[in-house]
Protein backbone atom coordinates (compact mmCIF):
# COMPACT_ATOMS: atom_id res chain seq x y z
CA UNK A 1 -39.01 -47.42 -46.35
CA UNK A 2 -41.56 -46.57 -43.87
CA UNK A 3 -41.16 -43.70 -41.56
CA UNK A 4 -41.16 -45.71 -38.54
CA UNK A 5 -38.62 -48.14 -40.08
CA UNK A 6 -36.34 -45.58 -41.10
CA UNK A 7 -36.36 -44.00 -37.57
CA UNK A 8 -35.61 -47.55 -35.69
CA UNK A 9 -32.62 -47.97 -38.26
CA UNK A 10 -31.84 -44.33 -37.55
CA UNK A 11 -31.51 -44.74 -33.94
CA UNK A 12 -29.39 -48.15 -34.27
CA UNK A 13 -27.13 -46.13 -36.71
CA UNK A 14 -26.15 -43.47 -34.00
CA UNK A 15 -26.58 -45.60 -31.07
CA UNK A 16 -23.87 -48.14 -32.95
CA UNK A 17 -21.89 -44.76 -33.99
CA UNK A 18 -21.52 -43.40 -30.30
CA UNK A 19 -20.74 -46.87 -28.63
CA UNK A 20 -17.98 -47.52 -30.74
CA UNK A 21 -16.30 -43.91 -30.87
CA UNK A 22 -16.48 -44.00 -27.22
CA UNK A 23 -14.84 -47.62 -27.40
CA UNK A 24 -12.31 -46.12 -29.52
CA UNK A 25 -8.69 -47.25 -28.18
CA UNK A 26 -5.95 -44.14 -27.45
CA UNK A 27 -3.22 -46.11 -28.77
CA UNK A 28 -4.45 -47.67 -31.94
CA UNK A 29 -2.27 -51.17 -31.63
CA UNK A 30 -2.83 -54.08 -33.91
CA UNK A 31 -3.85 -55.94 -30.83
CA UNK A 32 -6.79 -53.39 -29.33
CA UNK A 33 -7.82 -52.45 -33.07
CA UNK A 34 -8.53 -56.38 -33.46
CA UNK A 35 -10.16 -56.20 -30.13
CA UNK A 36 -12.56 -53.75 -31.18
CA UNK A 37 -13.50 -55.23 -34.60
CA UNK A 38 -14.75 -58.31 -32.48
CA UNK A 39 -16.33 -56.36 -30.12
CA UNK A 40 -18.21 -54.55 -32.63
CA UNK A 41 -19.42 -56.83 -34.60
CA UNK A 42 -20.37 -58.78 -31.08
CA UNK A 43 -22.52 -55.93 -30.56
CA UNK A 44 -23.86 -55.98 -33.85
CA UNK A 45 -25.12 -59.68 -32.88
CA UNK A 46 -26.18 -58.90 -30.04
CA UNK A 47 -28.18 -56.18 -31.89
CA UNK A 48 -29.84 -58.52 -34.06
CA UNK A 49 -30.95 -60.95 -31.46
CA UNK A 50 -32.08 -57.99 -28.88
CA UNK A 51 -34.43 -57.39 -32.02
CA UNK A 52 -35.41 -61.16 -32.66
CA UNK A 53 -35.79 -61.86 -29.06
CA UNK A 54 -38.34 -58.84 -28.29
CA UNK A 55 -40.64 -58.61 -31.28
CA UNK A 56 -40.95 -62.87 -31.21
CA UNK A 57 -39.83 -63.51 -34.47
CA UNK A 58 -38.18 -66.90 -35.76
CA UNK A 59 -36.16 -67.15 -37.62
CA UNK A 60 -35.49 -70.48 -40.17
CA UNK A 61 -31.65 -70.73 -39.37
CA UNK A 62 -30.48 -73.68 -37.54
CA UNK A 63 -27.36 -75.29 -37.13
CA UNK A 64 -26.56 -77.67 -39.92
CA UNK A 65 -27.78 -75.29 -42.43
CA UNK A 66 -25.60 -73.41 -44.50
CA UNK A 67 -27.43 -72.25 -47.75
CA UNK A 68 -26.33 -68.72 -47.72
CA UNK A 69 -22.52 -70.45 -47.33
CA UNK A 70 -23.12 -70.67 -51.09
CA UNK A 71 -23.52 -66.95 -51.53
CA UNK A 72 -20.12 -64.77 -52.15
CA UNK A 73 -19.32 -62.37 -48.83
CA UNK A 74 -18.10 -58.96 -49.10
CA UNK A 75 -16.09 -57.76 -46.00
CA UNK A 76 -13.47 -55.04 -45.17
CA UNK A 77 -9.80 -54.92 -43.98
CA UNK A 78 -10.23 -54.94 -40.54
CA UNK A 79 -12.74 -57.86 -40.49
CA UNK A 80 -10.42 -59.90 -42.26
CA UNK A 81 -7.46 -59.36 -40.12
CA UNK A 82 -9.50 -60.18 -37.23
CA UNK A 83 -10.25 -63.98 -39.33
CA UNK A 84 -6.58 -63.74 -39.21
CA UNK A 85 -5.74 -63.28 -35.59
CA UNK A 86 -8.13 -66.04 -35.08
CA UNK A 87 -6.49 -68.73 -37.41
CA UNK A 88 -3.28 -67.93 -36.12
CA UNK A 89 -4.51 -68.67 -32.58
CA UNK A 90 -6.72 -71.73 -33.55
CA UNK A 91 -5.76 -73.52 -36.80
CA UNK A 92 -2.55 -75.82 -37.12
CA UNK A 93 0.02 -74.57 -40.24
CA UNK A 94 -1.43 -77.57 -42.48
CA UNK A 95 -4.93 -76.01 -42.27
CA UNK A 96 -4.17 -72.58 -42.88
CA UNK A 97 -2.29 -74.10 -45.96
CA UNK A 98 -5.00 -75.98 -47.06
CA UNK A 99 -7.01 -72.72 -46.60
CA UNK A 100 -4.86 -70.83 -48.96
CA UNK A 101 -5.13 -73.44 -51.79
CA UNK A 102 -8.86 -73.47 -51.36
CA UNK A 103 -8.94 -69.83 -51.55
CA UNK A 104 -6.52 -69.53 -54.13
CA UNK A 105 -8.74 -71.84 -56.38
CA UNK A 106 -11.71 -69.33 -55.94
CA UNK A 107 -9.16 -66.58 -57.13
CA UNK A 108 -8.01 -68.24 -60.03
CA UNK A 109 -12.19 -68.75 -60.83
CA UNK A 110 -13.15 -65.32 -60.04
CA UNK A 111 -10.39 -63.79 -62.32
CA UNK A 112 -11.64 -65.97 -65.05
CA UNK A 113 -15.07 -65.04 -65.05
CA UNK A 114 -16.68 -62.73 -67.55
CA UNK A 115 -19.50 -61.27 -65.57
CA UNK A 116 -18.82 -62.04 -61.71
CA UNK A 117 -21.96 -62.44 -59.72
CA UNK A 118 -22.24 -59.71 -56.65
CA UNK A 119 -23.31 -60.87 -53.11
CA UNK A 120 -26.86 -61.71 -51.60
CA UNK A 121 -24.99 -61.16 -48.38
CA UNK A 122 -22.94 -57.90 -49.38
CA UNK A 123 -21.44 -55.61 -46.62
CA UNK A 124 -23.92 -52.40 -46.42
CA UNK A 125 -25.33 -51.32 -50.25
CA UNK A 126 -26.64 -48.07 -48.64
CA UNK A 127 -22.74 -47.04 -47.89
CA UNK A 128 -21.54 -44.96 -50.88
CA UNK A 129 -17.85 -46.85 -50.40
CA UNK A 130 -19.81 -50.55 -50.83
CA UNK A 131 -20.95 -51.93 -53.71
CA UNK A 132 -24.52 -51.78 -54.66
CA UNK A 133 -26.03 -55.03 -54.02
CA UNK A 134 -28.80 -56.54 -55.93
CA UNK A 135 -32.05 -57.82 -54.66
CA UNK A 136 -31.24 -61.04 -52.91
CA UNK A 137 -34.54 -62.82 -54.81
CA UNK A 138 -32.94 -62.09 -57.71
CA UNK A 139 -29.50 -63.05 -57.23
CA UNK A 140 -27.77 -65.92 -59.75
CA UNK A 141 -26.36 -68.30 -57.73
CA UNK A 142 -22.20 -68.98 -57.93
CA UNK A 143 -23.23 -72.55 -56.58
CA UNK A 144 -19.67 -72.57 -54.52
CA UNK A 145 -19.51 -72.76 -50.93
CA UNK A 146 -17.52 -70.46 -48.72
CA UNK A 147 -13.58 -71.46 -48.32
CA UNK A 148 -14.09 -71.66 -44.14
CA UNK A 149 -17.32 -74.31 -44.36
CA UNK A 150 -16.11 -77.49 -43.08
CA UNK A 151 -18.67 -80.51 -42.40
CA UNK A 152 -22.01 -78.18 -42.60
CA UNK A 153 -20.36 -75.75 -40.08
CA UNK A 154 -18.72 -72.14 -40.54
CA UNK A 155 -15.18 -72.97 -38.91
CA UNK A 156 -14.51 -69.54 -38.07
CA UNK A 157 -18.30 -69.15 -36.50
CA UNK A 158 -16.43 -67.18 -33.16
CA UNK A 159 -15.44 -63.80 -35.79
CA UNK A 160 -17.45 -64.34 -38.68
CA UNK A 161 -17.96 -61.47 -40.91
CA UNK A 162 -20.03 -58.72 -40.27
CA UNK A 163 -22.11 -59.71 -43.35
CA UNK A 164 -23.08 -63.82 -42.50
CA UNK A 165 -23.80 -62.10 -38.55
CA UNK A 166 -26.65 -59.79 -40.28
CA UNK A 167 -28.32 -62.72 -42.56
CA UNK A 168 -30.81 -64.36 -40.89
CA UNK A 169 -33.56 -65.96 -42.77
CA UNK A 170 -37.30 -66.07 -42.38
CA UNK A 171 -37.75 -68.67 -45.26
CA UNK A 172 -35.98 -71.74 -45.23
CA UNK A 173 -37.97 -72.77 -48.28
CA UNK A 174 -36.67 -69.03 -50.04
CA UNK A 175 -33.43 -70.06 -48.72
CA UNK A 176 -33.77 -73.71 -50.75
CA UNK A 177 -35.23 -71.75 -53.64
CA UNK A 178 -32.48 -69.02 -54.27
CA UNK A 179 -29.71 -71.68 -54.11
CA UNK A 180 -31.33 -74.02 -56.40
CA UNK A 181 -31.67 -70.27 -58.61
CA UNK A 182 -35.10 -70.41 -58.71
CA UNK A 183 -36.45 -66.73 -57.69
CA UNK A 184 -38.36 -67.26 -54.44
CA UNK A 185 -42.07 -66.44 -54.50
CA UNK A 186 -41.27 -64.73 -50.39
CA UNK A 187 -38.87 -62.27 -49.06
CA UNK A 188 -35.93 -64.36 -47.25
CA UNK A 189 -35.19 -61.65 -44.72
CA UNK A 190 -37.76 -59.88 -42.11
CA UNK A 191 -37.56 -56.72 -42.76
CA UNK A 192 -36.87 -54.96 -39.86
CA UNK A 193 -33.38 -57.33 -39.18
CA UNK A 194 -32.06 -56.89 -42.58
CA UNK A 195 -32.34 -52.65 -42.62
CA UNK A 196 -31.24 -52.57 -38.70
CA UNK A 197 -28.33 -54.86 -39.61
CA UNK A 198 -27.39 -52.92 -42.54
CA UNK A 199 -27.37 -49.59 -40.21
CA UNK A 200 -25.09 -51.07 -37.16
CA UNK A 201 -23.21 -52.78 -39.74
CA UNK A 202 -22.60 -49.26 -41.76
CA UNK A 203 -21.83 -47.37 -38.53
CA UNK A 204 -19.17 -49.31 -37.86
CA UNK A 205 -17.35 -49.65 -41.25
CA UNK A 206 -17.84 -45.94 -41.40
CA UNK A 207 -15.83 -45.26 -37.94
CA UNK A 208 -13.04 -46.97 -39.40
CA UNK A 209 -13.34 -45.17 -42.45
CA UNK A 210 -13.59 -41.80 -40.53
CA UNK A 211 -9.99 -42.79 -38.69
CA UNK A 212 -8.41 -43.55 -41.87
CA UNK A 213 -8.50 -46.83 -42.31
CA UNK A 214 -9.35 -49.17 -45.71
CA UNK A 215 -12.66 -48.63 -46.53
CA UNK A 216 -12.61 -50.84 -49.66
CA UNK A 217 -14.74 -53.67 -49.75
CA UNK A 218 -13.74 -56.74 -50.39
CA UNK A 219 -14.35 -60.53 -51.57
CA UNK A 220 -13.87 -62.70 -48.53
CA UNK A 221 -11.61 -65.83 -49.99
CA UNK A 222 -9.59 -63.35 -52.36
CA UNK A 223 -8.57 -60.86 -49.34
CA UNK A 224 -7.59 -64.34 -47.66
CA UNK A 225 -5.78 -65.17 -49.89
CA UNK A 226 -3.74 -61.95 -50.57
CA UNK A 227 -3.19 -61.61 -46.44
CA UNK A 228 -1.82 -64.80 -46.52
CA UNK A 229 0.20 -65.05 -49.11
CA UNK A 230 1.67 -60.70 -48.21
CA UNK A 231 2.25 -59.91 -44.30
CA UNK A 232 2.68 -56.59 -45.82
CA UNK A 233 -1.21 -56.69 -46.24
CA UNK A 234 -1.40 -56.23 -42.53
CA UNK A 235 1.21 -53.16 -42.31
CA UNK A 236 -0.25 -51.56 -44.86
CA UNK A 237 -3.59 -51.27 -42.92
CA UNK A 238 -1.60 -50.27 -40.00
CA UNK A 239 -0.16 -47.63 -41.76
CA UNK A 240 -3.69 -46.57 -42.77
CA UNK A 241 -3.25 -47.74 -46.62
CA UNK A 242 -5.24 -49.48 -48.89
CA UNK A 243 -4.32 -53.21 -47.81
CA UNK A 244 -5.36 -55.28 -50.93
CA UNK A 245 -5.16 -55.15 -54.40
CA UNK A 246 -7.46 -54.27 -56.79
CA UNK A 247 -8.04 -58.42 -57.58
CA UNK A 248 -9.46 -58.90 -54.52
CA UNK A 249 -12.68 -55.94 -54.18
CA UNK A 250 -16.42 -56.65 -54.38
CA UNK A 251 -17.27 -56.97 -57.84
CA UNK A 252 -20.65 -55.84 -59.06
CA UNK A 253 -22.22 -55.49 -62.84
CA UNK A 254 -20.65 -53.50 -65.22
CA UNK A 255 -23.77 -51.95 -66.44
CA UNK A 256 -23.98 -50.52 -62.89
CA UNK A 257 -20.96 -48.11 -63.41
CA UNK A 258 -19.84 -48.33 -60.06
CA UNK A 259 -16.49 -46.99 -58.85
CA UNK A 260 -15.85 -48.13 -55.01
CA UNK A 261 -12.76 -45.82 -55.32
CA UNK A 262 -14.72 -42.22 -56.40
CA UNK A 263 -17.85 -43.69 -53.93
CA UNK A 264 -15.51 -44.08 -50.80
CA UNK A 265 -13.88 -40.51 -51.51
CA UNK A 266 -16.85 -39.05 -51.16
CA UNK A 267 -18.28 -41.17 -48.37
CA UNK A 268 -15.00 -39.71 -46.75
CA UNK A 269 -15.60 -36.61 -46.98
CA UNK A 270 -19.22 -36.76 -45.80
CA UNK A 271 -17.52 -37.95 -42.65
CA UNK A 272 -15.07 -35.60 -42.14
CA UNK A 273 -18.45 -32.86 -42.20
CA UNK A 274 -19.23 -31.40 -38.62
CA UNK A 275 -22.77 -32.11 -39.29
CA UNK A 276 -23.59 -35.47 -37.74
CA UNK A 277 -24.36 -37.92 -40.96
CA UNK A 278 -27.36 -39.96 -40.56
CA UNK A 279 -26.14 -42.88 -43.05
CA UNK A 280 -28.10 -45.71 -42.62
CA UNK A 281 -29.38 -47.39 -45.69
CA UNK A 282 -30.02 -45.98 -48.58
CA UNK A 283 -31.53 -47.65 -52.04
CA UNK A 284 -28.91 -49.49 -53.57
CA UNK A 285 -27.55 -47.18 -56.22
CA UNK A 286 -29.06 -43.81 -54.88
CA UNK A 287 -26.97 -41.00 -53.14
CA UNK A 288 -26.35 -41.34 -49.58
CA UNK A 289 -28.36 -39.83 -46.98
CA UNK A 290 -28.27 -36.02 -46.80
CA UNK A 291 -26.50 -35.49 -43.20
CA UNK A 292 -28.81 -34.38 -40.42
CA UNK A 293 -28.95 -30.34 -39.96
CA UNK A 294 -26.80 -29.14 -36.88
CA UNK A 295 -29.28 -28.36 -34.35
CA UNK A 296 -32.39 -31.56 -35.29
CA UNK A 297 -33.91 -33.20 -32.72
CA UNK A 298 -32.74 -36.72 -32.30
CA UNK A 299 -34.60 -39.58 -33.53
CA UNK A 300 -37.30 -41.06 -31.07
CA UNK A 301 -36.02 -43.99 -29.90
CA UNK A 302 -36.03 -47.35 -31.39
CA UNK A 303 -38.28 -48.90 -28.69
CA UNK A 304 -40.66 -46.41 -28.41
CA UNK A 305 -40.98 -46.21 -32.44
CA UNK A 306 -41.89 -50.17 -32.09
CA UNK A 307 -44.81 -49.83 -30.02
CA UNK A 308 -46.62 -48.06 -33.42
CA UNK A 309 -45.66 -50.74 -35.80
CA UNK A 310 -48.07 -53.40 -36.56
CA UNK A 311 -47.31 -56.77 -35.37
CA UNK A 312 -45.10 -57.46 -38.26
CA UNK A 313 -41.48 -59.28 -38.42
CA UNK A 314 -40.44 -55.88 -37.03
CA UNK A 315 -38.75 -55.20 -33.31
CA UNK A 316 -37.07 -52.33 -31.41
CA UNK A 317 -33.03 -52.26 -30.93
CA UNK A 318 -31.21 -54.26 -28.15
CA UNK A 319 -29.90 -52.17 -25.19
CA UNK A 320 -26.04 -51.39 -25.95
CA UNK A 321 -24.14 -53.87 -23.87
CA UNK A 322 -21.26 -52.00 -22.52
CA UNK A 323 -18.15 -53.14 -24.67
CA UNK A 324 -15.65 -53.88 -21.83
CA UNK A 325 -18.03 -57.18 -21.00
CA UNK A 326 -16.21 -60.01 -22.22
CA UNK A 327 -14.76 -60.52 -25.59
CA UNK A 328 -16.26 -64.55 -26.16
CA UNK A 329 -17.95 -65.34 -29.42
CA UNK A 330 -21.82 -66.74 -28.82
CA UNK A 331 -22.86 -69.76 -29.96
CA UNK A 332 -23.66 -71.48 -33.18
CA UNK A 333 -27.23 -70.67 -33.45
CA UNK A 334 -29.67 -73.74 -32.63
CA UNK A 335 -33.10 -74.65 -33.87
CA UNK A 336 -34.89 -77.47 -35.14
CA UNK A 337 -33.72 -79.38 -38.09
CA UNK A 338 -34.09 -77.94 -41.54
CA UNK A 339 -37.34 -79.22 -43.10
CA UNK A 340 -35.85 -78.46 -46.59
CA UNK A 341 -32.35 -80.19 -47.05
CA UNK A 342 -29.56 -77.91 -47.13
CA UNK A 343 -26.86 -78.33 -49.76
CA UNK A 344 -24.18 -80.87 -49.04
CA UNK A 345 -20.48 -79.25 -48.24
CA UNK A 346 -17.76 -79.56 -49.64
């Protein structure tokens, strides 16, 4: 990764770090836990576009198009509790029950599989306690849309994961290609959004993690499904305990010889370390960053680092909103129609 790369993700790492420790409730109730998860990943959107926004970049996402619907989603505890507060508010009891036969169904498939496919759209590979994700050109394609698409459109678009927030494309036709599993001859991501994601994404997974909550990573429809079907899911967390079963984690290649258990005891450790850790996104499979010496100078910030980049699909970070601003989910993201047909949902 490029020096000046690295130092813009560096910066959005810490800035995301400090923002959300100093959001950090005193009483650490269901209710204002929930209330930070969708502020933070709010501000990890918010992130993203700050970065689209000033370096001019488009993106090829649009509404109506839902290619990387197809793509398995890894996401942790507290994200999915926060789908769950959200259902509860907005869905009627025969669609959360048609929800939990839907996601059931993916269960039963995933179980059966031999060699599960891991995510283009994983959580944060360069976290020791999340699965190392392959390269998205490469990915084989499970060909199965997500469990909350409904008529071309993410019905839970208001607290989406962390993971679908961070994927933007700059290719629809990479996009087209990587569903149809054809390895696409351009990179679908710019850059710049996908290693700045990955970093505010990390940060805040890794607070949690620091305050001793689940750090396991997890497949989206089978945590679903378990929180569903056990309301003990939810006091577990609460109690600071692993909430779901071993079913329901990330699943990567066997040949990788990954343990998500041994990885997040020592990505615990490294935060429990006075030193402050500059994690922010490491090579999938490679150690995690070596924590920054007490006493460095901080990183130059990320908007001053941008102004030596070449005009590339590269951009500096947003300016931290302050987290007490309203709580409301943005919009489904608009743009001219897809030139390439997206795949038809089911």
């Amino acid at each position: 990764m490029p020096d000046s790369l690295q130092d813009i993700t560096t910066a959005v790492h810490q800035s995301t770090l400090r923002t959300l420790q100093a959001a950090w409730p005193d009483r650490e109730t269901g209710s204002a836990l929930m209330d930070l998860t969708e502020a933070s990943l709010n501000h990890l959107g918010e992130t993203l576009t700050g970065f689209t926004q000033i370096a001019g970049l488009k993106t090829a996402c649009a509404a109506g198009c839902f290619f990387c619907c197809y793509l398995q989603v890894d996401v942790r505890a507290h994200e999915v509790f926060l789908i769950l507060r959200w259902l509860d508010k907005n869905w009627t009891a025969e669609a959360v029950g048609a929800l939990l036969v839907d996601a059931r169904r993916v269960r039963a498939r995933a179980l059966t599989e031999e060699s599960p496919s891991h995510s283009a759209i994983a959580g944060a590979p360069g976290d020791p306690g999340q699965p190392p994700a392959l390269r998205e050109e490469a990915q084989p394609t499970p060909r199965q849309p997500c469990v909350f698409l409904r008529n071309g459109h993410c019905s839970i678009y208001p607290v989406r994961p962390g993971a679908c927030r961070r994927y933007s494309s700059a290719s629809l036709e990479a996009c087209g290609d990587l569903y149809e599993g054809i390895e696409p001859t351009q990179g679908i991501q710019f850059p710049v959004l996908k290693e700045a994601g990955r970093a505010a994404g990390t940060a805040i997974h890794n607070t949690f993690i620091a305050k001793g909550y689940d750090g396991f990573s997890y497949q989206l429809p089978l945590a679903i499904a378990s929180a569903l079907e056990d309301p003990s899911c939810w006091e577990r967390w609460l109690k600071k305990e692993k909430a779901f079963p071993a079913s329901a984690e990330s699943t990567v290649p066997s040949h990788l010889h990954f343990s998500q258990s041994e990885s997040l005891t020592q990505l615990q450790a490294a935060l429990r370390s006075p030193a402050p850790a500059r994690v922010t996104s490491a090579p999938a499979g490679e150690p995690a960053p070596v924590p920054a010496a007490a006493g460095e100078s901080p990183p130059t910030p990320a908007s001053e680092v941008v102004k030596t980049l070449p005009p590339q699909p590269v951009s500096p970070v947003a300016t931290s909103r302050t987290w007490n601003q309203s709580l409301s989910a943005t919009s489904p993201p608009q743009g001219n129609p897809a030139q390439k047909k997206p795949p038809t949902s089911a």
